[in-house]
N, C-alpha and C. Protein backbone atom coordinates (compact mmCIF):
# COMPACT_ATOMS: atom_id res chain seq x y z
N UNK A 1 -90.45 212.86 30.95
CA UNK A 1 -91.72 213.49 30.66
C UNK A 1 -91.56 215.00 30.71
N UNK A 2 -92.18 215.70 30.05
CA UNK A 2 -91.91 216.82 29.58
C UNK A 2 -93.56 217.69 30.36
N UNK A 3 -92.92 218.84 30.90
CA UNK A 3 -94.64 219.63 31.45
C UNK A 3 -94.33 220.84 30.78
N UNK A 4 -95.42 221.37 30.63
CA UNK A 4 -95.40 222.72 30.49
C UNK A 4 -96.24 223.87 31.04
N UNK A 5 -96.06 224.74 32.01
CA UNK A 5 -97.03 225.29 33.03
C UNK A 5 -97.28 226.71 32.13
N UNK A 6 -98.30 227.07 32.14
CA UNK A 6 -98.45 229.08 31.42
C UNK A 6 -99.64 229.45 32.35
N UNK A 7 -99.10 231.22 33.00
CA UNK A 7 -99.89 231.53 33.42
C UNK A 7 -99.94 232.55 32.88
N UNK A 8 -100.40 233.62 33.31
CA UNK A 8 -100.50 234.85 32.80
C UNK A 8 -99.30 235.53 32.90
N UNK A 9 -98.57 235.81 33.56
CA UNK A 9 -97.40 236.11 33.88
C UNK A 9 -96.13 235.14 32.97
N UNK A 10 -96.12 233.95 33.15
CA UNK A 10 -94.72 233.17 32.53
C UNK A 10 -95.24 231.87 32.22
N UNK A 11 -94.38 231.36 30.97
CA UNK A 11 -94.39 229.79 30.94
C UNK A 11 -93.16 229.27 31.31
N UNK A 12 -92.95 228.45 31.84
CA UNK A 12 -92.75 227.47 32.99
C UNK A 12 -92.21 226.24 32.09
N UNK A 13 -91.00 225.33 31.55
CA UNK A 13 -90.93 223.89 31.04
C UNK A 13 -90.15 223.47 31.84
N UNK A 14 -90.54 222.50 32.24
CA UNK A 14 -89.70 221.35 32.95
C UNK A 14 -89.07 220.31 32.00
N UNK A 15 -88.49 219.30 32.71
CA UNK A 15 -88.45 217.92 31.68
C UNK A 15 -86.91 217.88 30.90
N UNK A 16 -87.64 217.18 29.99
CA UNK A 16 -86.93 216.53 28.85
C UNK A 16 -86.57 217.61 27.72
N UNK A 17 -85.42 219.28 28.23
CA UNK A 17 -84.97 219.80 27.47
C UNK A 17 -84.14 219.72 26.75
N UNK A 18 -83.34 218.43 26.63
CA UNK A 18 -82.10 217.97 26.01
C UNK A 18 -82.86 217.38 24.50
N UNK A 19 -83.60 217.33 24.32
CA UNK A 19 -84.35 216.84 23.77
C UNK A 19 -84.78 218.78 22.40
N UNK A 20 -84.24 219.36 22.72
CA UNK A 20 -84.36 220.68 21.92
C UNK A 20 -83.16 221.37 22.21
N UNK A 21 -82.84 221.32 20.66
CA UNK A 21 -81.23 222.08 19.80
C UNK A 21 -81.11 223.22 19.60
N UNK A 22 -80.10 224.03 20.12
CA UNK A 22 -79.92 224.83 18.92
C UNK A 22 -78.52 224.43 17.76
N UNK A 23 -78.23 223.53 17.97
CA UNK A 23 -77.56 223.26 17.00
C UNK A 23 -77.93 222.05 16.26
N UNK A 24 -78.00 222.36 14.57
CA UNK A 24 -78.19 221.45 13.91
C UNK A 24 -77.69 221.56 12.30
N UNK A 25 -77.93 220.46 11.54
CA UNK A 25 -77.44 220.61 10.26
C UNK A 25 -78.81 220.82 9.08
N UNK A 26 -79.04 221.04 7.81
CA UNK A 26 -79.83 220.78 7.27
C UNK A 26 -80.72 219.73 7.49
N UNK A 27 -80.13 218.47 7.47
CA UNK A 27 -80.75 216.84 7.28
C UNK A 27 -81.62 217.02 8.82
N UNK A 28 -80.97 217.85 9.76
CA UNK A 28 -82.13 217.35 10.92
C UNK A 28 -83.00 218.46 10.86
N UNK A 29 -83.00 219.55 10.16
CA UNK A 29 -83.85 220.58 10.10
C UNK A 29 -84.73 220.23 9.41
N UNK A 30 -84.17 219.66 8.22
CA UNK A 30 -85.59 218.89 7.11
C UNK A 30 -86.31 217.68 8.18
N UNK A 31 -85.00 216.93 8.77
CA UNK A 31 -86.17 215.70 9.40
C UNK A 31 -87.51 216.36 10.23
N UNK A 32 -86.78 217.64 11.00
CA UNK A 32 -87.93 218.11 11.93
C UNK A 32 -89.01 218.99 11.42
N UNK A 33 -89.06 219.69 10.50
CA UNK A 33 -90.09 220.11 9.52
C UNK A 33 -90.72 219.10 9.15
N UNK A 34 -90.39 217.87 8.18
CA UNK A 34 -91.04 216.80 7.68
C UNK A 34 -92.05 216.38 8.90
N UNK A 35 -92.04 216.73 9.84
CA UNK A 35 -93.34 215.88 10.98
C UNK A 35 -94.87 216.75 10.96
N UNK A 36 -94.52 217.66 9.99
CA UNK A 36 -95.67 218.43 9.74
C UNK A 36 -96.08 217.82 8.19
N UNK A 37 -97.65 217.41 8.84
CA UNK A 37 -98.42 216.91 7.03
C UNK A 37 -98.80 218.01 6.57
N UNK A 38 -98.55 218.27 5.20
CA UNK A 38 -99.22 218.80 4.78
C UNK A 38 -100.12 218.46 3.56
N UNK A 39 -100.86 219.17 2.60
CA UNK A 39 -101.09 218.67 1.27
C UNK A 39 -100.40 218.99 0.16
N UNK A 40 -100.70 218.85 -0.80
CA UNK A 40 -100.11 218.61 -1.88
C UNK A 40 -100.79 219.36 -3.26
N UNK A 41 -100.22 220.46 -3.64
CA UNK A 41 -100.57 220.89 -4.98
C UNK A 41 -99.55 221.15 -6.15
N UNK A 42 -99.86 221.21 -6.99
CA UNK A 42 -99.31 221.92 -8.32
C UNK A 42 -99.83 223.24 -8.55
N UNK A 43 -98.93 223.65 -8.71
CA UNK A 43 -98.88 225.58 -8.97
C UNK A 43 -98.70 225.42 -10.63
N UNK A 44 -99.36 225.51 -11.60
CA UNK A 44 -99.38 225.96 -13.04
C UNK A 44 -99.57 227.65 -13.61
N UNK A 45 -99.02 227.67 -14.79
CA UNK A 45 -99.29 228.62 -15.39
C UNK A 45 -99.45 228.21 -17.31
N UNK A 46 -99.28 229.32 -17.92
CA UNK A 46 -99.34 229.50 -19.46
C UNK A 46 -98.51 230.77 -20.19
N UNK A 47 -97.26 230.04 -20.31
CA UNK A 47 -96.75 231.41 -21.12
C UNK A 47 -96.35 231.35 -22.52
N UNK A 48 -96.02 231.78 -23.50
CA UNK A 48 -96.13 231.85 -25.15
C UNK A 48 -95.26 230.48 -25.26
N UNK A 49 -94.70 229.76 -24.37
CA UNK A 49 -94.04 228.36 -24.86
C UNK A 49 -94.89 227.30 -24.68
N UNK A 50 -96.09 227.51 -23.88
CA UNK A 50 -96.75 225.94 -23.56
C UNK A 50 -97.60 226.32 -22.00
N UNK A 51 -97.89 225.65 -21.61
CA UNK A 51 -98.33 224.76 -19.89
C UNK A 51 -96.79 224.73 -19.43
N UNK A 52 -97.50 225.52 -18.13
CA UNK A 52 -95.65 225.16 -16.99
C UNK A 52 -96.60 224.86 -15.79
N UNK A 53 -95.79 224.20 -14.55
CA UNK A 53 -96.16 223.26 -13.83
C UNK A 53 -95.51 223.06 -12.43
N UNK A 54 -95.11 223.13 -11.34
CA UNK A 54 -94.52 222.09 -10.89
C UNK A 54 -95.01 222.11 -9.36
N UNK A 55 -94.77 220.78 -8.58
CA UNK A 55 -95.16 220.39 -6.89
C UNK A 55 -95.14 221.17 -6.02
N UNK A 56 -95.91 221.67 -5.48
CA UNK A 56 -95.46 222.42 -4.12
C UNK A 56 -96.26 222.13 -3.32
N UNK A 57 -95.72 221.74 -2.19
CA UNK A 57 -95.92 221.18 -0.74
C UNK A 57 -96.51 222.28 0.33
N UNK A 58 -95.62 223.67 -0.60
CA UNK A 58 -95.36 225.05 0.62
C UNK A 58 -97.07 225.78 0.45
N UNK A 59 -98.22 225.47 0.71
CA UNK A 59 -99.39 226.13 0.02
C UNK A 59 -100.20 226.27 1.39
N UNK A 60 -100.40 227.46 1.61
CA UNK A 60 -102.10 227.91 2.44
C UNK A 60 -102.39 229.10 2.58
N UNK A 61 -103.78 228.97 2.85
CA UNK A 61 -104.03 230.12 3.05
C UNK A 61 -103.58 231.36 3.75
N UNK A 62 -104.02 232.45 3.29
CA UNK A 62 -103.49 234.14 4.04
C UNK A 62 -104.58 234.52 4.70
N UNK A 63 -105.43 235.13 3.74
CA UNK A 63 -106.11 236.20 3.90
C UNK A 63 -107.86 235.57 3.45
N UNK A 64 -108.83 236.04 4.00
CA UNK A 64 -110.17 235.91 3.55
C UNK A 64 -110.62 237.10 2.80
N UNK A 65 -110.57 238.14 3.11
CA UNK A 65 -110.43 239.52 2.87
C UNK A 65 -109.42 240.41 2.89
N UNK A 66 -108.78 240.75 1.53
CA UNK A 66 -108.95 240.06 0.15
C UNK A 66 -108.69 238.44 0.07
N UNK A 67 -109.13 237.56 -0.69
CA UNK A 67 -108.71 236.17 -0.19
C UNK A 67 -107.68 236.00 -1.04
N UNK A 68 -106.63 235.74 -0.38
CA UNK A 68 -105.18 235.93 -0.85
C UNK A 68 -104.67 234.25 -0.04
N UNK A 69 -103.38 233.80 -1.23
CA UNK A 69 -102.71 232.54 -1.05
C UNK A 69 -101.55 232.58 -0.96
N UNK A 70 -100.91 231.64 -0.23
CA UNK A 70 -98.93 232.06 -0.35
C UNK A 70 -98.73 230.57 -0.84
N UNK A 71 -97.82 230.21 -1.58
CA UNK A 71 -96.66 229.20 -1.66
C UNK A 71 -95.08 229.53 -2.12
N UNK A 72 -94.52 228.73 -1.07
CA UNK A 72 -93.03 228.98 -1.51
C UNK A 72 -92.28 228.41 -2.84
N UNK A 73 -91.60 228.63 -3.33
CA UNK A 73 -90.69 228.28 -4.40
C UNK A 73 -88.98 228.37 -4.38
N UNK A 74 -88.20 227.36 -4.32
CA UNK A 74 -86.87 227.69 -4.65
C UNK A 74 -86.31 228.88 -5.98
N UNK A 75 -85.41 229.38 -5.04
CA UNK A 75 -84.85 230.20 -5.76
C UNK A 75 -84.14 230.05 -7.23
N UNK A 76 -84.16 228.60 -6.93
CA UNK A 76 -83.22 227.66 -8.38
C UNK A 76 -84.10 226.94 -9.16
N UNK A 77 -85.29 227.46 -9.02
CA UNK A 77 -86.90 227.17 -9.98
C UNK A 77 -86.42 228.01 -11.95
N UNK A 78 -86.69 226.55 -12.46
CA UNK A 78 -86.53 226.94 -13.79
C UNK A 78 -87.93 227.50 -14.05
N UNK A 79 -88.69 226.86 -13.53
CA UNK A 79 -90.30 226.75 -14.11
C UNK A 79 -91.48 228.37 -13.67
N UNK A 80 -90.92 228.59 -12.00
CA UNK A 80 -91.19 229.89 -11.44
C UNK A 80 -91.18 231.26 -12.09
N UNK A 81 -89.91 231.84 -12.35
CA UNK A 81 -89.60 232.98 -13.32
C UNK A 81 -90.60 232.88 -14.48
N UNK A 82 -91.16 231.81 -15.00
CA UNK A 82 -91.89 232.19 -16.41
C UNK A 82 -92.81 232.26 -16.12
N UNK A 83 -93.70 231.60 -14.95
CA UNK A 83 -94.94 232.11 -14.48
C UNK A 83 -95.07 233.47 -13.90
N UNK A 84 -93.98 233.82 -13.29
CA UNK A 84 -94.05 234.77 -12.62
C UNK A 84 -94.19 236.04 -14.06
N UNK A 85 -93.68 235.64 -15.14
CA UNK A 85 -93.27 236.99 -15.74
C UNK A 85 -95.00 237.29 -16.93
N UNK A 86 -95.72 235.74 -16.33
CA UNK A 86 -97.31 236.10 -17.14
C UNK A 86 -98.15 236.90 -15.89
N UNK A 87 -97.57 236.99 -14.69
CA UNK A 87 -98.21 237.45 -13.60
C UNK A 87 -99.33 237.07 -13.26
N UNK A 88 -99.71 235.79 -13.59
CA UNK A 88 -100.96 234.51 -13.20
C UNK A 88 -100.34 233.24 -12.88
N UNK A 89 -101.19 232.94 -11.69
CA UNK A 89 -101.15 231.20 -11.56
C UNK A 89 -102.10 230.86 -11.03
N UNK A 90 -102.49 229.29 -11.38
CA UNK A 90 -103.58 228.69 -10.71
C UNK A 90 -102.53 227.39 -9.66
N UNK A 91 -103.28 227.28 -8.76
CA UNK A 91 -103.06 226.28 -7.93
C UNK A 91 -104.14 225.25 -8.07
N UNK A 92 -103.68 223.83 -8.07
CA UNK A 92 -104.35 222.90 -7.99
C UNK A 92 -104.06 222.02 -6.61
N UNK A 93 -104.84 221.38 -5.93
CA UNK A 93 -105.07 220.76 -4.86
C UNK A 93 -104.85 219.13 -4.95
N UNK A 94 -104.19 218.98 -5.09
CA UNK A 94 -104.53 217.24 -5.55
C UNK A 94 -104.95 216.24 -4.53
N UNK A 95 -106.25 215.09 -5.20
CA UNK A 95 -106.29 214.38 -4.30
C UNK A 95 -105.67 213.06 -4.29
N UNK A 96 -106.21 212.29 -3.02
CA UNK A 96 -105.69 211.31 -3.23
C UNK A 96 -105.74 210.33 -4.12
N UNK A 97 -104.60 209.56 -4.54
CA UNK A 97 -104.69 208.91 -5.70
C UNK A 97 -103.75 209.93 -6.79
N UNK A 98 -103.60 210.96 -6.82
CA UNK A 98 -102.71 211.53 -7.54
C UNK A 98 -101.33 211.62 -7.24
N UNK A 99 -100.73 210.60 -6.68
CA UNK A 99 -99.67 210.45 -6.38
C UNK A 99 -98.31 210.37 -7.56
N UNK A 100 -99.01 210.04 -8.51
CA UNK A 100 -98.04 210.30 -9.91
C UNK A 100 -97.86 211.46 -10.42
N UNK A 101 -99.09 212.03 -10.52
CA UNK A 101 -99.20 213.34 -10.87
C UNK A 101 -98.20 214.12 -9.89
N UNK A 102 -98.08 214.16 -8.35
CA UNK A 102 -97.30 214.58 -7.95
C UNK A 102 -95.58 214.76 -8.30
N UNK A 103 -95.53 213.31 -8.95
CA UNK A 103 -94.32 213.49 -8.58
C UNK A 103 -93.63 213.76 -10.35
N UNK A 104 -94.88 213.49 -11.21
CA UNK A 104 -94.26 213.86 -12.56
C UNK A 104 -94.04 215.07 -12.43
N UNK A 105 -94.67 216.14 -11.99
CA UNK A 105 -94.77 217.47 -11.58
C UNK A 105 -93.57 217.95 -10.96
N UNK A 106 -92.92 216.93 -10.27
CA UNK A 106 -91.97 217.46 -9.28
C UNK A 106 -90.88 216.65 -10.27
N UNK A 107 -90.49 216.31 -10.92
CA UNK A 107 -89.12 216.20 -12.16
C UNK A 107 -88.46 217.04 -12.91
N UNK A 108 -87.09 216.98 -12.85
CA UNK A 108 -87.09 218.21 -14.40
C UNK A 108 -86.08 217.59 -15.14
N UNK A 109 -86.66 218.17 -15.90
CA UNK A 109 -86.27 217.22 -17.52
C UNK A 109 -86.63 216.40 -18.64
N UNK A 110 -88.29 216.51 -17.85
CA UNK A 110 -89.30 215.51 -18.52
C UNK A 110 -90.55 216.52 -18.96
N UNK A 111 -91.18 215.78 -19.62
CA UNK A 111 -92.47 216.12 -20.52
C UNK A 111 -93.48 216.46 -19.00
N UNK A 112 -93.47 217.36 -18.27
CA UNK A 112 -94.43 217.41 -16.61
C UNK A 112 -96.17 217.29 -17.23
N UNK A 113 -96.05 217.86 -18.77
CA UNK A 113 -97.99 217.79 -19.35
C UNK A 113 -98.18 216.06 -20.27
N UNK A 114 -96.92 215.35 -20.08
CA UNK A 114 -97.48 213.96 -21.14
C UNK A 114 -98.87 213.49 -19.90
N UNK A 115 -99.55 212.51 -20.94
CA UNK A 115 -100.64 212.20 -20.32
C UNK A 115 -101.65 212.85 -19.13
N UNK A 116 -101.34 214.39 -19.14
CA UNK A 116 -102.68 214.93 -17.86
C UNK A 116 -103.85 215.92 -19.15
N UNK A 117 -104.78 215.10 -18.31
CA UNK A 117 -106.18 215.80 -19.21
C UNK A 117 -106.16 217.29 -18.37
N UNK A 118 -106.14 218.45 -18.77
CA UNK A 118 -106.53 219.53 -18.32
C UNK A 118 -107.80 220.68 -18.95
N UNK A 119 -107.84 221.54 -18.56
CA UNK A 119 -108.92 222.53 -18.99
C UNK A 119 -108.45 223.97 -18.27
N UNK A 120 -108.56 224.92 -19.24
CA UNK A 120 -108.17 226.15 -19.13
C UNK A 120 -109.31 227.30 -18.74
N UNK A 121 -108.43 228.16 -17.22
CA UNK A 121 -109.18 228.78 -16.52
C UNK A 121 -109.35 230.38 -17.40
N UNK A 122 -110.30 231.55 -16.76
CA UNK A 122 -110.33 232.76 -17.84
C UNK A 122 -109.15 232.87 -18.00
N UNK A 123 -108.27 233.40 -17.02
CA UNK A 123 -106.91 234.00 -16.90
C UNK A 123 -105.89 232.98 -18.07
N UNK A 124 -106.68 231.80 -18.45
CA UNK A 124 -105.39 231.11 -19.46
C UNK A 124 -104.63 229.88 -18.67
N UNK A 125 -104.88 229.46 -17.26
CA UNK A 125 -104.15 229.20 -16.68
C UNK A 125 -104.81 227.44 -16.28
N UNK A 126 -103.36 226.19 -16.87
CA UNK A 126 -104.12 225.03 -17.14
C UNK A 126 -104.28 224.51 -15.67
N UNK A 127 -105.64 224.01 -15.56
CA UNK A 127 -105.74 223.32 -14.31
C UNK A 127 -105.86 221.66 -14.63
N UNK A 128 -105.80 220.70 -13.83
CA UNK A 128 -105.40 219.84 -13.87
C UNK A 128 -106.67 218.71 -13.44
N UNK A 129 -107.38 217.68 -14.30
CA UNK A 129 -108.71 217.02 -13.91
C UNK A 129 -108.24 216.30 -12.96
N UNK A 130 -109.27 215.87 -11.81
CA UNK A 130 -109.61 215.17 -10.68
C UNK A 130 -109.00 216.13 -9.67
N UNK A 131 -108.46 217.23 -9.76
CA UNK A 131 -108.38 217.79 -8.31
C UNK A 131 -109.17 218.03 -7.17
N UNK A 132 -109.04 218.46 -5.82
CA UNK A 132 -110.12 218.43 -5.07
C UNK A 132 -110.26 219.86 -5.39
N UNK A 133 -109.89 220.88 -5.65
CA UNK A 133 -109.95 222.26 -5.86
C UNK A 133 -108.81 223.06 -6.81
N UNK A 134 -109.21 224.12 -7.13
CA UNK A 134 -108.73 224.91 -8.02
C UNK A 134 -108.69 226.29 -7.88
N UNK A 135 -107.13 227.49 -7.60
CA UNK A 135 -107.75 228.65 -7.59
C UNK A 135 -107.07 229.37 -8.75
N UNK A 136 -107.81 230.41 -9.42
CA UNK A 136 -106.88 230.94 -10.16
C UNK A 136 -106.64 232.55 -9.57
N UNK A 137 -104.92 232.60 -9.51
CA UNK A 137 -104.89 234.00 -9.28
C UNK A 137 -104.15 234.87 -9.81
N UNK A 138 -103.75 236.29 -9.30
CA UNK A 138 -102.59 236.88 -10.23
C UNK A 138 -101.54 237.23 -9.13
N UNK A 139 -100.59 237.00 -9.37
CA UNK A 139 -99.43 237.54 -8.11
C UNK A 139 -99.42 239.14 -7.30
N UNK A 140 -99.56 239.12 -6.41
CA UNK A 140 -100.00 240.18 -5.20
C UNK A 140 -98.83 240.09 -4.70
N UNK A 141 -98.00 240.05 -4.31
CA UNK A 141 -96.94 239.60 -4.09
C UNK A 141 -95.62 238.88 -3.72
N UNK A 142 -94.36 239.48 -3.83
CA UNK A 142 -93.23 238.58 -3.59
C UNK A 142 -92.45 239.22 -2.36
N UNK A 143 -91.77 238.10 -1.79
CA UNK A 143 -90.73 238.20 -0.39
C UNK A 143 -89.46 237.35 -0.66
N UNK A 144 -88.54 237.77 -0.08
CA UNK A 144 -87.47 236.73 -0.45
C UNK A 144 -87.68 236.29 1.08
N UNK A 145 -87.26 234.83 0.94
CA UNK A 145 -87.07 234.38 2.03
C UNK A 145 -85.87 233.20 2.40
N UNK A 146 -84.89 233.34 2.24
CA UNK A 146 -83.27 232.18 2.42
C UNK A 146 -83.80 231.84 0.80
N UNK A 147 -83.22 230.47 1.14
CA UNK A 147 -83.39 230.33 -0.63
C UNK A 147 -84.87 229.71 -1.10
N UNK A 148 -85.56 230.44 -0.54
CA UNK A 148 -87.21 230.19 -1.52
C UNK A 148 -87.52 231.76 -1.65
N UNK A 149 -88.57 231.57 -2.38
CA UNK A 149 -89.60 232.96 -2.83
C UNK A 149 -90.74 232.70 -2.01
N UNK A 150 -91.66 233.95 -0.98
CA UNK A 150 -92.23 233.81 -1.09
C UNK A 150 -93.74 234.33 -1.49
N UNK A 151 -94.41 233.56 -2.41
CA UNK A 151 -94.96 233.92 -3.24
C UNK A 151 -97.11 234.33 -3.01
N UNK A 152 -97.41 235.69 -3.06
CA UNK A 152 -98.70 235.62 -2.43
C UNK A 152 -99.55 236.52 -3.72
N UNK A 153 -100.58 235.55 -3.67
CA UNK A 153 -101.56 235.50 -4.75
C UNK A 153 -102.93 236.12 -4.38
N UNK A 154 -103.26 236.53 -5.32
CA UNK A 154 -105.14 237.00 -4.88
C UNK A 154 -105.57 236.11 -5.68
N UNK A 155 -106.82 235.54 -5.23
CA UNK A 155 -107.81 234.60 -5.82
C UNK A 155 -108.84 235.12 -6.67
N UNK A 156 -109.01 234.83 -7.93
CA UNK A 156 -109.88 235.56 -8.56
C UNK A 156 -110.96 234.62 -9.14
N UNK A 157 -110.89 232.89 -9.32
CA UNK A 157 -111.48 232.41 -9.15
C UNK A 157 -111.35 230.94 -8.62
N UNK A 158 -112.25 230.30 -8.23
CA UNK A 158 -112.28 229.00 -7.40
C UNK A 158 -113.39 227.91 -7.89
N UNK A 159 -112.88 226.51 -7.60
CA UNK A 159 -113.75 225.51 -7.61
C UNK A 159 -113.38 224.27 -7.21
N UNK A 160 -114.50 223.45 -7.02
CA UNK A 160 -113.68 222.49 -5.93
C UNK A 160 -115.05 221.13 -6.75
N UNK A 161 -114.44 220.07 -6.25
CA UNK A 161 -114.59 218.64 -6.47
C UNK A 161 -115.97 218.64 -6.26
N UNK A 162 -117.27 217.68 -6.96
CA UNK A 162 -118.26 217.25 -7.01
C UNK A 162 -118.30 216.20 -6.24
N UNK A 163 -116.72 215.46 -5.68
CA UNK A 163 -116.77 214.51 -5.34
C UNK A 163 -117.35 214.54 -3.68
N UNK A 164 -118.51 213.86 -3.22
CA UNK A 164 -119.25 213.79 -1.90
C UNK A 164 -118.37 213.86 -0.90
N UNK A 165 -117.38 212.34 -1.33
CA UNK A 165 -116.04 212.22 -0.19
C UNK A 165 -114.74 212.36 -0.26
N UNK A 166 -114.11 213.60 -0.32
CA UNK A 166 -112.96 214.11 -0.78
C UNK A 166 -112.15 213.84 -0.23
N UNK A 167 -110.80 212.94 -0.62
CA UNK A 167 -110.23 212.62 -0.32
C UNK A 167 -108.40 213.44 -0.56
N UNK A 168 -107.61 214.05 0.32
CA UNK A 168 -107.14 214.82 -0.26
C UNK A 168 -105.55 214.16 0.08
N UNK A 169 -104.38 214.61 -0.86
CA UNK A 169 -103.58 213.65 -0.63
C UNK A 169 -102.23 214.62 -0.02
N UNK A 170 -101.50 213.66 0.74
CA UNK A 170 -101.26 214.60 2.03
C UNK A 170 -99.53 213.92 2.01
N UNK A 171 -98.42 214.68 2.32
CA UNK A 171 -97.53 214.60 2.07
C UNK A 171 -96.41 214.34 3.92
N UNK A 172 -96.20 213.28 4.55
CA UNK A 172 -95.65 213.52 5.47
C UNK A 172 -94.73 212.47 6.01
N UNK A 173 -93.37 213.29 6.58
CA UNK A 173 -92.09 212.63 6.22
C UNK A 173 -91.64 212.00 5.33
N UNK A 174 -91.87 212.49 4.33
CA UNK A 174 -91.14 212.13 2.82
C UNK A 174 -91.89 210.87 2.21
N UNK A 175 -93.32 210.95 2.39
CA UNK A 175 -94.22 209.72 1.98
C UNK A 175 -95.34 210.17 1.89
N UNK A 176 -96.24 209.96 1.13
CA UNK A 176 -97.38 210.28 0.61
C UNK A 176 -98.34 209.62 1.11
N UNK A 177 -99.31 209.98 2.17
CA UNK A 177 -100.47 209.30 2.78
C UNK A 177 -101.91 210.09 2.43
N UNK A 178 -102.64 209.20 2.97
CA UNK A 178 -103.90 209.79 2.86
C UNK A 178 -104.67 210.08 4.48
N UNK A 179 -105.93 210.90 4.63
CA UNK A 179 -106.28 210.18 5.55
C UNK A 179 -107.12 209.22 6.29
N UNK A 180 -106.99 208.91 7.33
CA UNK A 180 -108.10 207.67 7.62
C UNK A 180 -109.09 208.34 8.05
N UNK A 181 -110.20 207.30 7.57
CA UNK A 181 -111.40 207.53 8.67
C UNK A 181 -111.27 207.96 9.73
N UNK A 182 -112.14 208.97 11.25
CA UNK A 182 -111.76 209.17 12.25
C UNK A 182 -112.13 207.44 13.34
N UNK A 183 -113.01 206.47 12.63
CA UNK A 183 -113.14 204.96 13.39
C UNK A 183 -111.80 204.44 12.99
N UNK A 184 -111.16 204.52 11.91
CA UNK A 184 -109.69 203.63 11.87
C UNK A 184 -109.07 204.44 12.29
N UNK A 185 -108.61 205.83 12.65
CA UNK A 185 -107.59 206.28 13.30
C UNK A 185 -107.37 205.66 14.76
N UNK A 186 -108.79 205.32 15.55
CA UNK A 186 -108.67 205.26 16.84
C UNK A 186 -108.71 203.36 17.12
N UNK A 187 -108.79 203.00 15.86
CA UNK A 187 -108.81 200.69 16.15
C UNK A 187 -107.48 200.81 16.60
């Protein structure tokens, strides 16, 4: 069993420290990140070739004032650089039930716009039907960070689902859940 004492002065752990590394490889760095849920969007844009597209997991909020967004991107992003070079993107939120959509999004080599109904924001930028929300912004800026970008947006406009009970679809340890009711979390 593991304690942890904080006073004003010091924190204090007892326990079960063998139990925390500093040595590790990728595969356990991803396993131990993966215990964090998060949600699930598509980052789109529009540049003189078409609709570009793809998954990102890495998305939240910054700032309220200005209301500003970050998501990360690999450095080895075909799809990134061309959004980046219209200097707009919209983020889409997906809910649950868009679990395809996720992952057509997250392929390369394939058609990522066959079969999605969309509609285009002022900025030009395609958003994607049934999301729980939508922002469109223009890039505020970039950071390098190991091998992702990371990428922070100002919001210039927003909208979100009609739907009463929003259900939003949530990505954790390499599986796609939703969530429960707070009465079935606790049966």
């Amino acid at each position: 069993m593991t304690s942890t004492t904080n006073t004003s002065t010091s924190t204090t752990t007892t326990g079960a420290t063998a139990d925390i590394t500093d040595s590790f490889d990728q595969l356990r760095f991803r396993d131990a990140v993966g215990h964090y849920a998060s949600g699930i969007t598509i980052i789109t844009g529009q540049d003189g070739e078409g609709p570009l597209g793809f998954t990102c997991q890495s998305f939240y909020s910054v700032s309220v004032y200005p209301p500003l967004v970050s998501f990360s991107v690999m450095r080895t992003s075909a799809t990134y650089p061309r959004i980046r070079d219209t200097g707009t993107f919209a983020v889409n939120i997906l809910a649950a039930g868009q679990e395809t959509v996720s992952s057509q999004f997250a392929r390369r080599g394939t058609d990522r716009w066959a079969g999605i109904t969309r509609r285009t924001t002022r900025q030009g930028n395609p958003v994607l039907h049934g999301n729980l929300a939508r922002l469109d912004c223009t890039i505020h800026a970039e950071h390098d960070a190991g091998d992702h970008i990371i990428v922070i947006g100002r919001v210039l406009q927003l909208g979100t689902t009609d739907d009463e009970k929003p259900d939003p679809l949530l990505y954790y340890q390499g599986k796609y859940r939703t969530l429960l009711p707070p009465a079935a979390a606790f049966q």
